[in-house]
Protein backbone atom coordinates (compact mmCIF):
# COMPACT_ATOMS: atom_id res chain seq x y z
CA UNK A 1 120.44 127.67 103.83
CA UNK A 2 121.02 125.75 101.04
CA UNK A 3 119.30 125.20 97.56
CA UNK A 4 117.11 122.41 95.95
CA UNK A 5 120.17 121.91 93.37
CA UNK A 6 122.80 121.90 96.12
CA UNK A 7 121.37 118.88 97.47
CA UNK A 8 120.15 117.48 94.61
CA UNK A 9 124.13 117.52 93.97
CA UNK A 10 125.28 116.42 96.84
CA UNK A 11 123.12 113.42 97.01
CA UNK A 12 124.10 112.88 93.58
CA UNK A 13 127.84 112.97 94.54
CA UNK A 14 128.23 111.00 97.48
CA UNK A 15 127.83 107.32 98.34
CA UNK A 16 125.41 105.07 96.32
CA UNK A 17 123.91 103.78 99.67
CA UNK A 18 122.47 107.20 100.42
CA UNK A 19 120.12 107.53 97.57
CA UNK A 20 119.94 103.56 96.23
CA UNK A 21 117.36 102.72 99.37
CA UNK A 22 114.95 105.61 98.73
CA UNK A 23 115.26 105.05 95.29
CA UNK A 24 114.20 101.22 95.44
CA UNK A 25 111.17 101.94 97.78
CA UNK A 26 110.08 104.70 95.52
CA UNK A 27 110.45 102.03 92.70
CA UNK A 28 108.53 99.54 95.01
CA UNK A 29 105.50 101.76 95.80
CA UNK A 30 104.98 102.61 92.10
CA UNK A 31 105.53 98.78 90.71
CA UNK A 32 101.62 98.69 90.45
CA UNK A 33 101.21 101.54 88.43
CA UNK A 34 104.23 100.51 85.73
CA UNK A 35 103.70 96.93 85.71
CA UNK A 36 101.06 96.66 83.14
CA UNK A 37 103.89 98.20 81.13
CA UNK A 38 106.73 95.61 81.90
CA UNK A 39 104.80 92.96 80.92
CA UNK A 40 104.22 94.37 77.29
CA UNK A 41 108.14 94.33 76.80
CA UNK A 42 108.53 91.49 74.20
CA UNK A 43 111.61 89.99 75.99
CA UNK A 44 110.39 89.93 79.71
CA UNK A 45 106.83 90.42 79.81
CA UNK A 46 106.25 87.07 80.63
CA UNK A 47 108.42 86.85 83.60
CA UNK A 48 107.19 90.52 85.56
CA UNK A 49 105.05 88.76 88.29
CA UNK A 50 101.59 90.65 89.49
CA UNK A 51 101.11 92.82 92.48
CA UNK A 52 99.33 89.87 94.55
CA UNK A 53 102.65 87.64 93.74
CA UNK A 54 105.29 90.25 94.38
CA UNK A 55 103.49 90.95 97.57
CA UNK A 56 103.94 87.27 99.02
CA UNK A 57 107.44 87.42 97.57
CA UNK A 58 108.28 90.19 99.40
CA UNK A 59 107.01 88.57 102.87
CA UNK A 60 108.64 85.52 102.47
CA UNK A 61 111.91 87.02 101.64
CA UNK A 62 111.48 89.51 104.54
CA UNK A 63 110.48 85.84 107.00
CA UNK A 64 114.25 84.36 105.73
CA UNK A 65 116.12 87.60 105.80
CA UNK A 66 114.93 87.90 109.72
CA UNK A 67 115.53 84.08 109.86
CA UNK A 68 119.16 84.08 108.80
CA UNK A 69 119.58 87.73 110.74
CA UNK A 70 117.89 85.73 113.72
CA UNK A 71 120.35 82.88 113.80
CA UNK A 72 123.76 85.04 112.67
CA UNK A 73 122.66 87.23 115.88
CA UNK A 74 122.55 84.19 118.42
CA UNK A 75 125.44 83.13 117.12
CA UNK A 76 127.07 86.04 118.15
CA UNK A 77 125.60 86.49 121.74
CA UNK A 78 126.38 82.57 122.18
CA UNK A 79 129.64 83.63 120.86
CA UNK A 80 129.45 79.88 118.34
CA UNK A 81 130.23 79.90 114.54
CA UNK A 82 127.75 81.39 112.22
CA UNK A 83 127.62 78.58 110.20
CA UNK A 84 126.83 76.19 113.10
CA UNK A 85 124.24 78.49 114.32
CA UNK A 86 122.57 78.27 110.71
CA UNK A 87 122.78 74.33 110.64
CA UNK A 88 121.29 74.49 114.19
CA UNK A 89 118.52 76.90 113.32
CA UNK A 90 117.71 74.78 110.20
CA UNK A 91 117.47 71.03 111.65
CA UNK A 92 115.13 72.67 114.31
């Protein structure tokens, strides 16, 4: 059995990747607790979008992720050039 602090340092020491994803959603599920706080930062306040906005952000970058993931996968089962595949996807 291992300890809190030997995984705490093996977490710690290994790849980014296994502690940069839980980190971000972490981030992400507390953004409307610390955002009245970015935007009182002199230099970016103005930029830190609300809850309501980073919510439909978030959805339309999920719809062209699944897009682009969409068309680089049929390009591979068709066994045609990503690239073509994207162009075909995108004049449809």
């Amino acid at each position: 059995m291992t300890s809190l602090s030997d995984r705490a340092r093996r977490i710690a020491g290994g790849r980014r990747e296994t502690w940069l994803v839980p980190l971000l959603v972490v981030l992400g599920l507390l953004y409307p607790w610390y955002e009245e706080t970015l935007q009182s930062l002199p230099l970016i306040g103005d930029f830190v979008p609300s809850t309501e906005s980073m919510v439909v952000m978030i959805a339309l970058t999920m719809m062209a992720v699944g897009a682009l993931l969409a068309a680089v996968m049929s390009a591979f089962i068709l066994r045609l050039d990503p690239v073509v595949s994207l162009v075909a996807v995108r004049c449809r």
